[in-house]
Protein backbone atom coordinates (compact mmCIF):
# COMPACT_ATOMS: atom_id res chain seq x y z
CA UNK A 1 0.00 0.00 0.00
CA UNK A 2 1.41 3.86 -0.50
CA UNK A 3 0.10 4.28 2.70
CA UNK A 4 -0.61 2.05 5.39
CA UNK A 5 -3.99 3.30 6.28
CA UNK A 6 -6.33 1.52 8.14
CA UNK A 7 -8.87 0.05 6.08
CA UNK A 8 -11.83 0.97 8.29
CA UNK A 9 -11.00 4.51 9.05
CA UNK A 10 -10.71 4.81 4.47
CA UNK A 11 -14.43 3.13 4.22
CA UNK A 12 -15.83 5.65 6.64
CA UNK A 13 -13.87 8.54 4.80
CA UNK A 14 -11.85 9.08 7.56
CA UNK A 15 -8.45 9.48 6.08
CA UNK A 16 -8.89 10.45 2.34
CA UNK A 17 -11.99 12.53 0.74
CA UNK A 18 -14.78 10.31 -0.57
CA UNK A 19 -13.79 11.66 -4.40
CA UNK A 20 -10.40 9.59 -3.99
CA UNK A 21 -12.42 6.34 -3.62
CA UNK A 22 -13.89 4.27 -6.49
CA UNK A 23 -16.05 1.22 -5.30
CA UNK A 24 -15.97 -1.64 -7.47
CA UNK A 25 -18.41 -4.92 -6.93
CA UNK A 26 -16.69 -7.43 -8.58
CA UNK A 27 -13.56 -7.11 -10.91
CA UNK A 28 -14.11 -5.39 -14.14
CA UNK A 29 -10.91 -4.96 -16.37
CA UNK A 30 -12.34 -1.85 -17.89
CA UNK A 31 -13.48 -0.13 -15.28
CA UNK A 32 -10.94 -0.45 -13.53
CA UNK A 33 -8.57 0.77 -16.05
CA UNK A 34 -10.93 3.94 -16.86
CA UNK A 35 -11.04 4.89 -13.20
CA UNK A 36 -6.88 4.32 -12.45
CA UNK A 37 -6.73 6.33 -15.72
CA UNK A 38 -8.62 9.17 -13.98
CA UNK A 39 -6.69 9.03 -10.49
CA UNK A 40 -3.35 9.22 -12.29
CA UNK A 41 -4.34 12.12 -14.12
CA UNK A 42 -5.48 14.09 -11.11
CA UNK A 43 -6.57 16.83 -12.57
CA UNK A 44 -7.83 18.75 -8.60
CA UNK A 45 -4.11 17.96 -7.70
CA UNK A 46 -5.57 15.83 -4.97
CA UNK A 47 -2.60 12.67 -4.57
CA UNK A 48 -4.74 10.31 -6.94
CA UNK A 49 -6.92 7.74 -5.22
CA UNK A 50 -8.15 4.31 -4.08
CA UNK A 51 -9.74 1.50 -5.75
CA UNK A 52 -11.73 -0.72 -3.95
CA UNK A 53 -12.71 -4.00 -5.43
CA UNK A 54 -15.04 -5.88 -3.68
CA UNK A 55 -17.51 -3.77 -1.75
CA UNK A 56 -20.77 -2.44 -3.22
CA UNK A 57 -21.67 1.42 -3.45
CA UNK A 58 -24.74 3.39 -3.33
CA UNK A 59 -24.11 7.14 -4.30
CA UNK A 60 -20.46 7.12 -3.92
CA UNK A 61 -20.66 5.70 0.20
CA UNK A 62 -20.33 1.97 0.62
CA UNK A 63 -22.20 -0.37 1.52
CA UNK A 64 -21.28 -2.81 4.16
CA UNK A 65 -20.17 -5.56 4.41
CA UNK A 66 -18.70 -5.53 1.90
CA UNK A 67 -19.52 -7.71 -1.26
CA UNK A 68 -15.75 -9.44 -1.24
CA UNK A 69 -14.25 -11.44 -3.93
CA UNK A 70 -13.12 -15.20 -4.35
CA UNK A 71 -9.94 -15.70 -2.74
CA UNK A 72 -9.00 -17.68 -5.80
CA UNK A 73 -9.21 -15.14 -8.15
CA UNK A 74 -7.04 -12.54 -6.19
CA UNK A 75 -3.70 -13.92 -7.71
CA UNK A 76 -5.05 -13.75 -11.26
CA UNK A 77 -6.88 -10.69 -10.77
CA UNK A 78 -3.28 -9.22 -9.24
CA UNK A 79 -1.79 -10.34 -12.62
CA UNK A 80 -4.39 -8.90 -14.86
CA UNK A 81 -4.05 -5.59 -13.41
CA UNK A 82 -0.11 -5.71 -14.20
CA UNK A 83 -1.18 -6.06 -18.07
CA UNK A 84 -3.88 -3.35 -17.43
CA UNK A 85 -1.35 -1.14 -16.72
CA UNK A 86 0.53 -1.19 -19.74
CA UNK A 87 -2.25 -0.52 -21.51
CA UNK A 88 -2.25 2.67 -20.20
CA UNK A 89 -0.23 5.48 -22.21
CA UNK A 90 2.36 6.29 -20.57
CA UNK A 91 2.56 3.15 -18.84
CA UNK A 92 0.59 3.26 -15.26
CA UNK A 93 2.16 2.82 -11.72
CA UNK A 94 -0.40 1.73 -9.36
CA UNK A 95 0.08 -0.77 -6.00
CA UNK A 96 -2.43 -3.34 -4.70
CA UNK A 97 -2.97 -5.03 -1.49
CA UNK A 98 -5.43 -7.75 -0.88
CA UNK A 99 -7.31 -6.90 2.87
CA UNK A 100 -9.37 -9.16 5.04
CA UNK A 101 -11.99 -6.88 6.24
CA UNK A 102 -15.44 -8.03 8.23
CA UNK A 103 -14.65 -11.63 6.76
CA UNK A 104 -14.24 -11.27 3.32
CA UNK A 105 -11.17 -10.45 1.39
CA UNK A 106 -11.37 -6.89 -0.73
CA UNK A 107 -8.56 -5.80 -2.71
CA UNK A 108 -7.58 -1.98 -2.27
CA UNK A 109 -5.54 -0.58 -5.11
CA UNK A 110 -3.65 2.40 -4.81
CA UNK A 111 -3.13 4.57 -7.91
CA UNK A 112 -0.85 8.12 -6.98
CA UNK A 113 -1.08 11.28 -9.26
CA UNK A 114 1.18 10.27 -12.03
CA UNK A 115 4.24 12.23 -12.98
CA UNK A 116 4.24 11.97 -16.41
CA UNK A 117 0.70 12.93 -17.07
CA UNK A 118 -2.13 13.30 -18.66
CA UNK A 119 -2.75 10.03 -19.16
CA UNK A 120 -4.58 8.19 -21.37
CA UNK A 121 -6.69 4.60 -21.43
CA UNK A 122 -8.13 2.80 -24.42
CA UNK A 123 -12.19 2.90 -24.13
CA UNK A 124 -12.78 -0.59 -24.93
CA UNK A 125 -10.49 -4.14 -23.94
CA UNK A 126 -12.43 -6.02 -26.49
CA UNK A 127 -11.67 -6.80 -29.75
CA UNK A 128 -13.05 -3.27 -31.02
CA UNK A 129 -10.16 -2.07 -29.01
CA UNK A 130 -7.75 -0.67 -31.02
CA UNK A 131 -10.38 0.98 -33.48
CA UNK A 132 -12.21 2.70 -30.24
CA UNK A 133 -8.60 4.26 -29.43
CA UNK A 134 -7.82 5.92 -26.38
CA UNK A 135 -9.41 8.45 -24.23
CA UNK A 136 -8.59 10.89 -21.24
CA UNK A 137 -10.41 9.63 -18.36
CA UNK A 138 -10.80 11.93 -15.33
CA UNK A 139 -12.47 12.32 -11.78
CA UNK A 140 -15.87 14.18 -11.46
CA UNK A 141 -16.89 14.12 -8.11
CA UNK A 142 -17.35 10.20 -7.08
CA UNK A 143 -17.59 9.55 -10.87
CA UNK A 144 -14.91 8.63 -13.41
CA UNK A 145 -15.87 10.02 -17.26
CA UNK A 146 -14.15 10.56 -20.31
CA UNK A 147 -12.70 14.33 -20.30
CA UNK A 148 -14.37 17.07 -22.27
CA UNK A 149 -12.76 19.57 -24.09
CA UNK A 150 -12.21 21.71 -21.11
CA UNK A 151 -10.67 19.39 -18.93
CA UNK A 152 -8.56 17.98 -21.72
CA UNK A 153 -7.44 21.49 -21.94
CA UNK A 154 -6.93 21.45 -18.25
CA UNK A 155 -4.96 18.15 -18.38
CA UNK A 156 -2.29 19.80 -21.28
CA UNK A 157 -1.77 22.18 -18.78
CA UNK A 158 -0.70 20.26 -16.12
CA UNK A 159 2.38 18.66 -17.70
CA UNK A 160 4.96 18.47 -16.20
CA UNK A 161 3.09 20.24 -13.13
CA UNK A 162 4.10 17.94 -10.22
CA UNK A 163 2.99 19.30 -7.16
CA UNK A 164 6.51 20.02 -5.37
CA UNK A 165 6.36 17.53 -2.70
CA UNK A 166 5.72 14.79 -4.81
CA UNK A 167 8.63 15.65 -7.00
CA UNK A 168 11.95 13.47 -7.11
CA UNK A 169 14.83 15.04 -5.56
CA UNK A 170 17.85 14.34 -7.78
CA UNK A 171 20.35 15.27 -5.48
CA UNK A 172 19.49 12.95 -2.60
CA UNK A 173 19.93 9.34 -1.86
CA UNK A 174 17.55 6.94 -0.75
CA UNK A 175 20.06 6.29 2.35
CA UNK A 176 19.14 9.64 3.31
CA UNK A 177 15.63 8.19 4.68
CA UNK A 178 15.75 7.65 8.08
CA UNK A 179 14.19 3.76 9.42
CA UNK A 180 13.65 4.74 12.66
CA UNK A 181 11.63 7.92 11.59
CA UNK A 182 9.52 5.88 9.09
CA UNK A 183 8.81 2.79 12.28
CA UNK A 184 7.26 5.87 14.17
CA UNK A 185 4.85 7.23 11.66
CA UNK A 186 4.18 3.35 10.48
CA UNK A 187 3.40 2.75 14.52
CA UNK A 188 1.09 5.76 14.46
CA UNK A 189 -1.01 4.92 11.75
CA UNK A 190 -1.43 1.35 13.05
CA UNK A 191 0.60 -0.50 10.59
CA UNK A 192 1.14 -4.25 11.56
CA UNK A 193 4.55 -4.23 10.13
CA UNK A 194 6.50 -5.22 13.01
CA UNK A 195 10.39 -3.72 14.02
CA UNK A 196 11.97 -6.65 12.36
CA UNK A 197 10.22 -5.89 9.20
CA UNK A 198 10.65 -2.63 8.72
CA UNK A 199 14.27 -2.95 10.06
CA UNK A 200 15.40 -5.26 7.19
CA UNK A 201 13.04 -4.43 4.20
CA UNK A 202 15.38 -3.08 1.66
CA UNK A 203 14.78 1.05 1.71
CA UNK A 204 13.96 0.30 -2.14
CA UNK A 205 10.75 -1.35 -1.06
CA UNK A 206 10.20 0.30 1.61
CA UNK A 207 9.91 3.98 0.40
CA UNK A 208 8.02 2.66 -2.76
CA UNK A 209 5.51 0.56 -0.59
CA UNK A 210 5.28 4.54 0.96
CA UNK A 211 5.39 6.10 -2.30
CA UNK A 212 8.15 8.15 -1.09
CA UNK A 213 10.55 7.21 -3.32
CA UNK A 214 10.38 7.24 -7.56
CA UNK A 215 12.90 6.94 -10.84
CA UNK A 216 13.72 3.60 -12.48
CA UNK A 217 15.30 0.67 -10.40
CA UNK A 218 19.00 1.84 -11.73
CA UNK A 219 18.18 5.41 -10.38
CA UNK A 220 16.42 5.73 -7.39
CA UNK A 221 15.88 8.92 -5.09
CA UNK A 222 13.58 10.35 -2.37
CA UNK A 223 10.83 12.15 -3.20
CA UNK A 224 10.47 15.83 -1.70
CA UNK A 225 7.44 14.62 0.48
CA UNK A 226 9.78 11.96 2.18
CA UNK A 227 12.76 13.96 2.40
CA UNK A 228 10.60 16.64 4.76
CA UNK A 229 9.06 14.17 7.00
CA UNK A 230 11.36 11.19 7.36
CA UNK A 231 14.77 12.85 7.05
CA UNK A 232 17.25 13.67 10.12
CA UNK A 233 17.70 17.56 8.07
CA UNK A 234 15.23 18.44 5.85
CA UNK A 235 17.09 21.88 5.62
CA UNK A 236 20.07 19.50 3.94
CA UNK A 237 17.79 20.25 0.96
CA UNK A 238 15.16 22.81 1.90
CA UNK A 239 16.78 25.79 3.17
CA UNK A 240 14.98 27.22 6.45
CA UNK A 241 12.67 24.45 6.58
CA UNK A 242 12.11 24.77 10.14
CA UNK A 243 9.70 26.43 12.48
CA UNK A 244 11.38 29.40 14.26
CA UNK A 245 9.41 30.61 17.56
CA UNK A 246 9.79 33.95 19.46
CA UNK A 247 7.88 34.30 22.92
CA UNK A 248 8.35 37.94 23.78
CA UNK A 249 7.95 38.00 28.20
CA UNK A 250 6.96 41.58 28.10
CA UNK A 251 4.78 44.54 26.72
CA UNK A 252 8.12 45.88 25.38
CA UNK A 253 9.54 43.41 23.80
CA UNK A 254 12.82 43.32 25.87
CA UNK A 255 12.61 40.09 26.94
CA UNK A 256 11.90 37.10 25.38
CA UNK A 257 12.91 33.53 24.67
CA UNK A 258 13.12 32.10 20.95
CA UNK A 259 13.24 28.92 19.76
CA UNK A 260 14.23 27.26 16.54
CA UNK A 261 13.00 23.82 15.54
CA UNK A 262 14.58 21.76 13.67
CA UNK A 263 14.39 17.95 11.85
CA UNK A 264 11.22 15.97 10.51
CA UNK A 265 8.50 18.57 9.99
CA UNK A 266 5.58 16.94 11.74
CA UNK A 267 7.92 16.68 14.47
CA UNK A 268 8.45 20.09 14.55
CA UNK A 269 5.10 21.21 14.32
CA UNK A 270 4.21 18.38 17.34
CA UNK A 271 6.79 20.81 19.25
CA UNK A 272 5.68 24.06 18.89
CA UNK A 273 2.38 22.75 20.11
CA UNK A 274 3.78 21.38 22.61
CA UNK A 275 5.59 24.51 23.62
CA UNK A 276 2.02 26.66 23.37
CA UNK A 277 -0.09 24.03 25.36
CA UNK A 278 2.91 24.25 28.45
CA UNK A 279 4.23 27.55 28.35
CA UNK A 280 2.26 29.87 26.57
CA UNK A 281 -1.77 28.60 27.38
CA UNK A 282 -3.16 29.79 30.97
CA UNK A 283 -6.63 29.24 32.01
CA UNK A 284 -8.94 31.95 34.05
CA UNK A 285 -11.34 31.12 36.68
CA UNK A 286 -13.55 34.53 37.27
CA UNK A 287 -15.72 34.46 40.27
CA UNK A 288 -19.18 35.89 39.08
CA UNK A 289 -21.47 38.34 41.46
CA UNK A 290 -24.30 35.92 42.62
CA UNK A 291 -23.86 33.24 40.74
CA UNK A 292 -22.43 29.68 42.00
CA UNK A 293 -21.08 29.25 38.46
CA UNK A 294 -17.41 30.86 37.79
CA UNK A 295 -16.66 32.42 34.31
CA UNK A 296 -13.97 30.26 32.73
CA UNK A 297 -11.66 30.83 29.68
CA UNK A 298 -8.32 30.46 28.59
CA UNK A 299 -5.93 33.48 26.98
CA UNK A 300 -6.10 31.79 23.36
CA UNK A 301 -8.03 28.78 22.03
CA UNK A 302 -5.62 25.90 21.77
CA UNK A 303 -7.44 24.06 18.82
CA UNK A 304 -7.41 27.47 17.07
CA UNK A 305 -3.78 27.52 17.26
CA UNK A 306 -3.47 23.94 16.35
CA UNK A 307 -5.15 24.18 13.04
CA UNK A 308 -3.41 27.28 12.43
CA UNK A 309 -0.30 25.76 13.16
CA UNK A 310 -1.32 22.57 11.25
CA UNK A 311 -2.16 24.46 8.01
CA UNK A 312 0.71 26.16 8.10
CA UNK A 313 2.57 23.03 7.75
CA UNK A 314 0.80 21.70 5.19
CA UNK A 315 0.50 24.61 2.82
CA UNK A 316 3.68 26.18 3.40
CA UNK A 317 5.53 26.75 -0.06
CA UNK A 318 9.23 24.38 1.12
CA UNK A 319 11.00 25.68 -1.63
CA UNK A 320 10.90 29.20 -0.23
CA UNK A 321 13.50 30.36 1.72
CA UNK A 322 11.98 31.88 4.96
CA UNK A 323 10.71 30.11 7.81
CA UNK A 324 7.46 29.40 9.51
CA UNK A 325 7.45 32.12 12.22
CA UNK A 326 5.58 32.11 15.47
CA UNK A 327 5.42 35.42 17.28
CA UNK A 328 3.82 34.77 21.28
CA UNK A 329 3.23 38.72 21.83
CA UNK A 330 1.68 40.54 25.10
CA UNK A 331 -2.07 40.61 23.72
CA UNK A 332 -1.51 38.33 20.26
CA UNK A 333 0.20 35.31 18.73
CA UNK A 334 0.94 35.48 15.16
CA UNK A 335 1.76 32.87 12.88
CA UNK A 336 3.09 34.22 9.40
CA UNK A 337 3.89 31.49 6.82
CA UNK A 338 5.56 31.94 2.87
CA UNK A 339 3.87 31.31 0.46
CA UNK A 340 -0.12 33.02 0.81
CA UNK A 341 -2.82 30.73 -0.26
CA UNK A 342 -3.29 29.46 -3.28
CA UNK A 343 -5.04 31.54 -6.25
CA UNK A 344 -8.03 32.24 -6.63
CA UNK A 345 -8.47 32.84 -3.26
CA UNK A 346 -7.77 36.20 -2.13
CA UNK A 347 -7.18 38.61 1.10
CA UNK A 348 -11.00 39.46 0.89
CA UNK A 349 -11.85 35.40 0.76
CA UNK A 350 -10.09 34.89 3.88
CA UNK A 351 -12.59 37.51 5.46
CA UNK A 352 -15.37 34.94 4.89
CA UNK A 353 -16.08 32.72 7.11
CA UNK A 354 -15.81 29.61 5.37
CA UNK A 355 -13.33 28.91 2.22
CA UNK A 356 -13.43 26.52 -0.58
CA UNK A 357 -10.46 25.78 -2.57
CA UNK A 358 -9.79 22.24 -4.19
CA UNK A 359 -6.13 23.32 -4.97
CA UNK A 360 -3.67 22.26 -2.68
CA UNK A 361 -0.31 22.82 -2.39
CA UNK A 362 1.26 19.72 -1.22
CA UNK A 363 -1.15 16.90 -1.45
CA UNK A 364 1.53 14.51 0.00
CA UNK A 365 2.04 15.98 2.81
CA UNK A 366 -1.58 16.86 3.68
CA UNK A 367 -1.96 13.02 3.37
CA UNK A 368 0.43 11.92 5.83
CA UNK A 369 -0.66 14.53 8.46
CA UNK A 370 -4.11 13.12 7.90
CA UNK A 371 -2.82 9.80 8.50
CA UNK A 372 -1.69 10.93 11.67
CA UNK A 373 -4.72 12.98 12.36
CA UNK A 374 -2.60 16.29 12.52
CA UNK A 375 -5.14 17.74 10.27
CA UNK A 376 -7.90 16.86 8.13
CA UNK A 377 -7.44 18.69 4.43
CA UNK A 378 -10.78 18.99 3.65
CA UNK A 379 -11.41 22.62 3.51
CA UNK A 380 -12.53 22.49 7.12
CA UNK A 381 -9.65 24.05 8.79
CA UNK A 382 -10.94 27.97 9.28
CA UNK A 383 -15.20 26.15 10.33
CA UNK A 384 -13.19 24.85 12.92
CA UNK A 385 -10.79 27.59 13.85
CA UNK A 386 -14.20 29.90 14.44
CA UNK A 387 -15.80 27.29 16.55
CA UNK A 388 -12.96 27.10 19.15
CA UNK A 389 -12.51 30.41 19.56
CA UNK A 390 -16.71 30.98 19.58
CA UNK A 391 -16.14 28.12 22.33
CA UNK A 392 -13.72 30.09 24.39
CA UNK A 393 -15.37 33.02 23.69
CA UNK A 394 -12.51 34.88 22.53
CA UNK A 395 -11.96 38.20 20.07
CA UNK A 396 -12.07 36.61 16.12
CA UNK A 397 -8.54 36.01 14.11
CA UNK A 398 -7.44 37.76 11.59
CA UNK A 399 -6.58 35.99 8.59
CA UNK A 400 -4.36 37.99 5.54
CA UNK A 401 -2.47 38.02 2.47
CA UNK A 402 -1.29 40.75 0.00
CA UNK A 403 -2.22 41.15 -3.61
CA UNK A 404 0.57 38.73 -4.83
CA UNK A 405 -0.44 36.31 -2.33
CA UNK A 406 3.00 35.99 -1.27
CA UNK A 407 2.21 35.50 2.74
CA UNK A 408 -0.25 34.48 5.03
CA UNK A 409 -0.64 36.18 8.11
CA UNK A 410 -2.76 34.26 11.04
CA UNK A 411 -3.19 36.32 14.39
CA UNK A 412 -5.26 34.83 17.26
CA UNK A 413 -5.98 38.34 19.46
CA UNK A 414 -5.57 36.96 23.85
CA UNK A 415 -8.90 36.63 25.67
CA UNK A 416 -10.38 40.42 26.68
CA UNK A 417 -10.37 38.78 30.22
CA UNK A 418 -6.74 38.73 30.52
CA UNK A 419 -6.98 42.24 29.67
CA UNK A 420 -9.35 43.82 31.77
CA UNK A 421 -11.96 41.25 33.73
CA UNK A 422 -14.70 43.84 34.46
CA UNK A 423 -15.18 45.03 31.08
CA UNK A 424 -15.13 41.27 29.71
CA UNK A 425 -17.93 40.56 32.32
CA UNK A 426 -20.05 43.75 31.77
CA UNK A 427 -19.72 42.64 28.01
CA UNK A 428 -21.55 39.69 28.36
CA UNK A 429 -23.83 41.13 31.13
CA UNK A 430 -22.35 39.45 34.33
CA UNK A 431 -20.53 41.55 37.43
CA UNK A 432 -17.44 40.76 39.22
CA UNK A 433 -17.59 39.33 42.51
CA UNK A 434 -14.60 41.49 44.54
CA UNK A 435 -14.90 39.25 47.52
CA UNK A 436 -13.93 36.25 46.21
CA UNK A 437 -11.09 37.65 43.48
CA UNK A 438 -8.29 34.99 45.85
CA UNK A 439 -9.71 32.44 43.50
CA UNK A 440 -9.37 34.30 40.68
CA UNK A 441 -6.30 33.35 38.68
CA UNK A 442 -5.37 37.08 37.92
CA UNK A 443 -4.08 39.04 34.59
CA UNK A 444 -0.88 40.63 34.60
CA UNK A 445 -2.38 43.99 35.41
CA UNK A 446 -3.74 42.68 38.83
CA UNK A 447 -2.02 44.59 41.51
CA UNK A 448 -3.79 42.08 44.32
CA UNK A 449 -0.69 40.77 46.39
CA UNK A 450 0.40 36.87 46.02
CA UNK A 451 -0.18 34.60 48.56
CA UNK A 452 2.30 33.04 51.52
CA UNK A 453 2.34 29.80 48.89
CA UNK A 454 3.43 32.10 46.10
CA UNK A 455 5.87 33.81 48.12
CA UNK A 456 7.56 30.82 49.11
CA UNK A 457 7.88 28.92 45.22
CA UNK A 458 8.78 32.51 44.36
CA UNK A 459 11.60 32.45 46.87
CA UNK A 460 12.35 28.76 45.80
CA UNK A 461 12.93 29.93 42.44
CA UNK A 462 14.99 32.43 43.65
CA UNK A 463 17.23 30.15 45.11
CA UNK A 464 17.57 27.60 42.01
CA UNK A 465 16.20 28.20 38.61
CA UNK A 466 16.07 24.89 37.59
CA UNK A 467 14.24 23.74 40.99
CA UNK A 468 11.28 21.01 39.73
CA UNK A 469 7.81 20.79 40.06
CA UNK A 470 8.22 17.43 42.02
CA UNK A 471 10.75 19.27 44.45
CA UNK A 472 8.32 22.06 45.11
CA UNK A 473 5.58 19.79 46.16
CA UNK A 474 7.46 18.04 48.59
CA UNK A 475 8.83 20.96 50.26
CA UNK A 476 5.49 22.43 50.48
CA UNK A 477 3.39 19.07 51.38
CA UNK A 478 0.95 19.38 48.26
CA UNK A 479 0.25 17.99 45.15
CA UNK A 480 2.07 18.73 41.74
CA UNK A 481 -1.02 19.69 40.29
CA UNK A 482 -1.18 22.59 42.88
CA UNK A 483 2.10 23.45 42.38
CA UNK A 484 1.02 23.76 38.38
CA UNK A 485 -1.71 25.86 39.56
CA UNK A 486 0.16 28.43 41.16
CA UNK A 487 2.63 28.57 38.93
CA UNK A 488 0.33 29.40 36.32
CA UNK A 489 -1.07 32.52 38.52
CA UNK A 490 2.55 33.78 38.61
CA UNK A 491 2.96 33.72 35.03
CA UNK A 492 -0.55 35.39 34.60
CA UNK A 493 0.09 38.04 37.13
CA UNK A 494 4.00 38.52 35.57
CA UNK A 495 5.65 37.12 38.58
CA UNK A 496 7.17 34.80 36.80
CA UNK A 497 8.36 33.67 33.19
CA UNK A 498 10.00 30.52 31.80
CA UNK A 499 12.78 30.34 29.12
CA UNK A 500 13.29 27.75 27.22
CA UNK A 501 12.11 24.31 26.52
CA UNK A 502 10.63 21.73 29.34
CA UNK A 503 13.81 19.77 29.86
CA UNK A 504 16.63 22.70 29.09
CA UNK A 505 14.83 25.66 30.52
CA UNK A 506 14.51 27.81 33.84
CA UNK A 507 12.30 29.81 35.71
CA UNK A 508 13.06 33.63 35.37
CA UNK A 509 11.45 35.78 38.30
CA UNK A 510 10.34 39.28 36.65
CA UNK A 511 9.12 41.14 39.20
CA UNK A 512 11.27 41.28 42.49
């Protein structure tokens, strides 16, 4: 398989759109030819798609159980589709995988956008073959049809259009895929290859079974898509492909920590979140004027930032030379990424609240981070950036580009709570309760002295930097989860700061 899905998570559209998947009863040479015709061609740019012999459909969804297919037949079937192939101009690539699946055995062919495209398939195997000719076969919706004018127009013009990440890199070597980087992403996506496997599988086989690798058997090399995600230094061949972060500590801007991550690229963006969920996120708890009920938010929306981050990832432009950048301000975090999105959409789309673009930039990628449900690709991303912060109830981003569409800007505004609490409640009707305010985890601008706990971790900190969590709960005789908790009031009042990462870092005490 090019990827090692999961077959139940692909026939409940789970991990690719239900336009990439063409359900086939029983085995029928011609349409299946027609249809890998059409996902090689790929005209949406959308990484080709699955055939699925064996399992009934009923307006593109299956229907299950499936149907399956004599276990026989799969070894003949397997051989037929070899000659199929070649009957294909230029000459198809496609990889097949017979599945046991609720008892019966399916076979799931995999057919990737084809380099060397458009592609074309004769319109008949019988013996009126040759006098039918051949035809341009492409994907409408859940339906494979012969191309009309328009989309054979279309097709001309995406010759020699590779997306990038599915390119071949010419100046890398195969060797320069990394095993132990390919076990963990097999492991995630619940691959029953075991270590042993994977471990001695020539990298030949194992980057094609990935379709991460391409070129004749002579000439292999990595593909751009596996060089970013399963290489020790993507920036060996992608200059600045790395996620720089900068968390400023202050208003001004004097202090601030930044760091620079480096190495596989869902690894990197698995660290930045990682960085904002720990040191960046604080939750409020706002004790409300008669009611039992506190008010509780947090200063940004963490699956906001996530699917921010996410996107930025996958439609980041990795042959430009700048960076992903991550700015953690006072009131804002920006994320600013190189290239902007993808024409036609423009800086007054992104003002809309929901955006539909079929173009994507790197396919590849957006499969493999779907795989590892990092992000779903299915023009869902800003739906579901407006419903967490609508959840949180924070101020909406701001999404832009310029006219050239040569940047995208993200900026996630903090929660007006952390800003002033009695205007945020008299906003949405609701007074402050003064009384009770020594439950109140409090903004930076609260002048309300800490407590005798706070002074003492304070002091603790004074006295070693790189004192622990653990450390501090022991001296003090409570839990770690309390020690959390008033750590996080220090940071929110600007007590306290921390630079750098969980392991390497310290606490730095601001305000003396």
């Amino acid at each position: 398989m090019a990827l090692p899905i999961n077959i139940e998570e692909l026939l409940k559209g789970k991990t690719v759109e239900w336009e990439r998947l063409d359900f086939k009863r029983g085995w029928n040479p011609e349409d299946v030819i027609h249809s890998a015709c059409a996902f090689a061609n790929d005209i949406h740019n959308w990484g080709g798609g699955y055939i699925i012999v064996g399992v009934d459909e009923q307006n593109g969804v299956p229907v299950l159980p499936p149907v399956g297919i004599d276990i026989h037949a799969l070894d003949g079937i397997q051989k037929e589709l070899v000659n199929l192939c070649i009957k294909v101009q230029p000459t198809l690539n496609v990889l097949a995988e017979p599945v046991e699946f609720m008892d019966k055995m399916i076979l799931v062919i995999y057919v990737p956008g084809g380099e060397l495209r458009p592609y074309k398939a004769p319109k008949s195997l019988g013996k009126e073959a040759q006098k039918a000719g051949k035809l341009y076969y492409v994907r409408k919706g859940s339906v494979t049809k012969i191309a009309d004018q328009e989309e054979e127009r279309m097709l001309m013009g995406l010759c020699n259009k590779v997306p990038f990440d599915d390119r071949i890199n010419q100046t890398a070597n195969i060797e320069e895929l990394d095993r132990m980087y390919i076990e963990d992403f097999l492991k995630r996506v619940g691959s029953k290859m075991t270590h042993e496997e994977i471990m001695q599988m020539p990298m030949s086989e194992l980057g094609w079974n990935l379709q991460i690798i391409a070129g004749s058997t002579e000439d292999l090399h990595p593909k751009n898509v596996g060089l970013l995600l399963f290489s020790k230094n993507p920036e060996k061949y992608f200059p600045y492909a790395r996620i720089e972060l900068v968390h400023f500590l202050d208003e001004v801007g004097d202090r601030f920590t930044e760091k620079i991550l480096h190495g596989p690229i869902h690894l990197q963006l698995e660290a930045a979140l990682t960085y904002i969920r720990e040191q960046v996120l604080l939750e409020k708890v706002i004790k409300v004027l008669g009611d039992e009920k506190a008010v509780r938010c947090y200063n940004y929306p963490y699956e906001a930032l996530e699917e921010i981050l996410a996107n930025a990832v996958f439609h980041k432009s990795w042959d430009n030379h700048n960076p992903i950048e991550v700015r953690i301000n006072y009131n804002s975090i920006e994320v600013l990424n190189f290239e902007g999105p993808m024409f036609p959409i423009t800086d007054a789309d992104l003002k809309k609240p929901r955006i539909i673009s079929r173009n994507y930039r790197n396919r590849r990628i957006g499969d493999f981070l779907k795989e590892m449900h990092m992000t779903e690709g299915r023009s869902t991303g800003f739906p579901k950036i407006y419903r967490a912060v609508k959840r949180n109830d924070s101020p909406m981003p701001i999404f832009e580009t310029d006219e050239r569409n040569a940047h995208f800007l993200a900026t996630i505004p903090i929660h007006q709570a952390f800003v002033d609490e009695k205007a945020y409640l008299a906003s949405i009707g609701k007074e402050l309760d003064e009384g009770n305010q020594k439950e109140c985890n409090c903004t930076k601008d609260c002048t309300k002295e800490i407590t005798e706990r706070q002074s003492i971790i304070l002091g603790l900190f004074r006295l070693s930097a790189t004192v622990t969590i653990p450390e501090i709960a022991r001296k003090l005789k409570v839990s770690e989860r309390t020690v959390k908790t008033e750590i996080s009031v220090l940071q929110a009042k600007g007590f306290l700061a921390r630079e750098g990462g969980r392991k390497d870092g310290r606490w730095v005490i601001i305000k003396k």
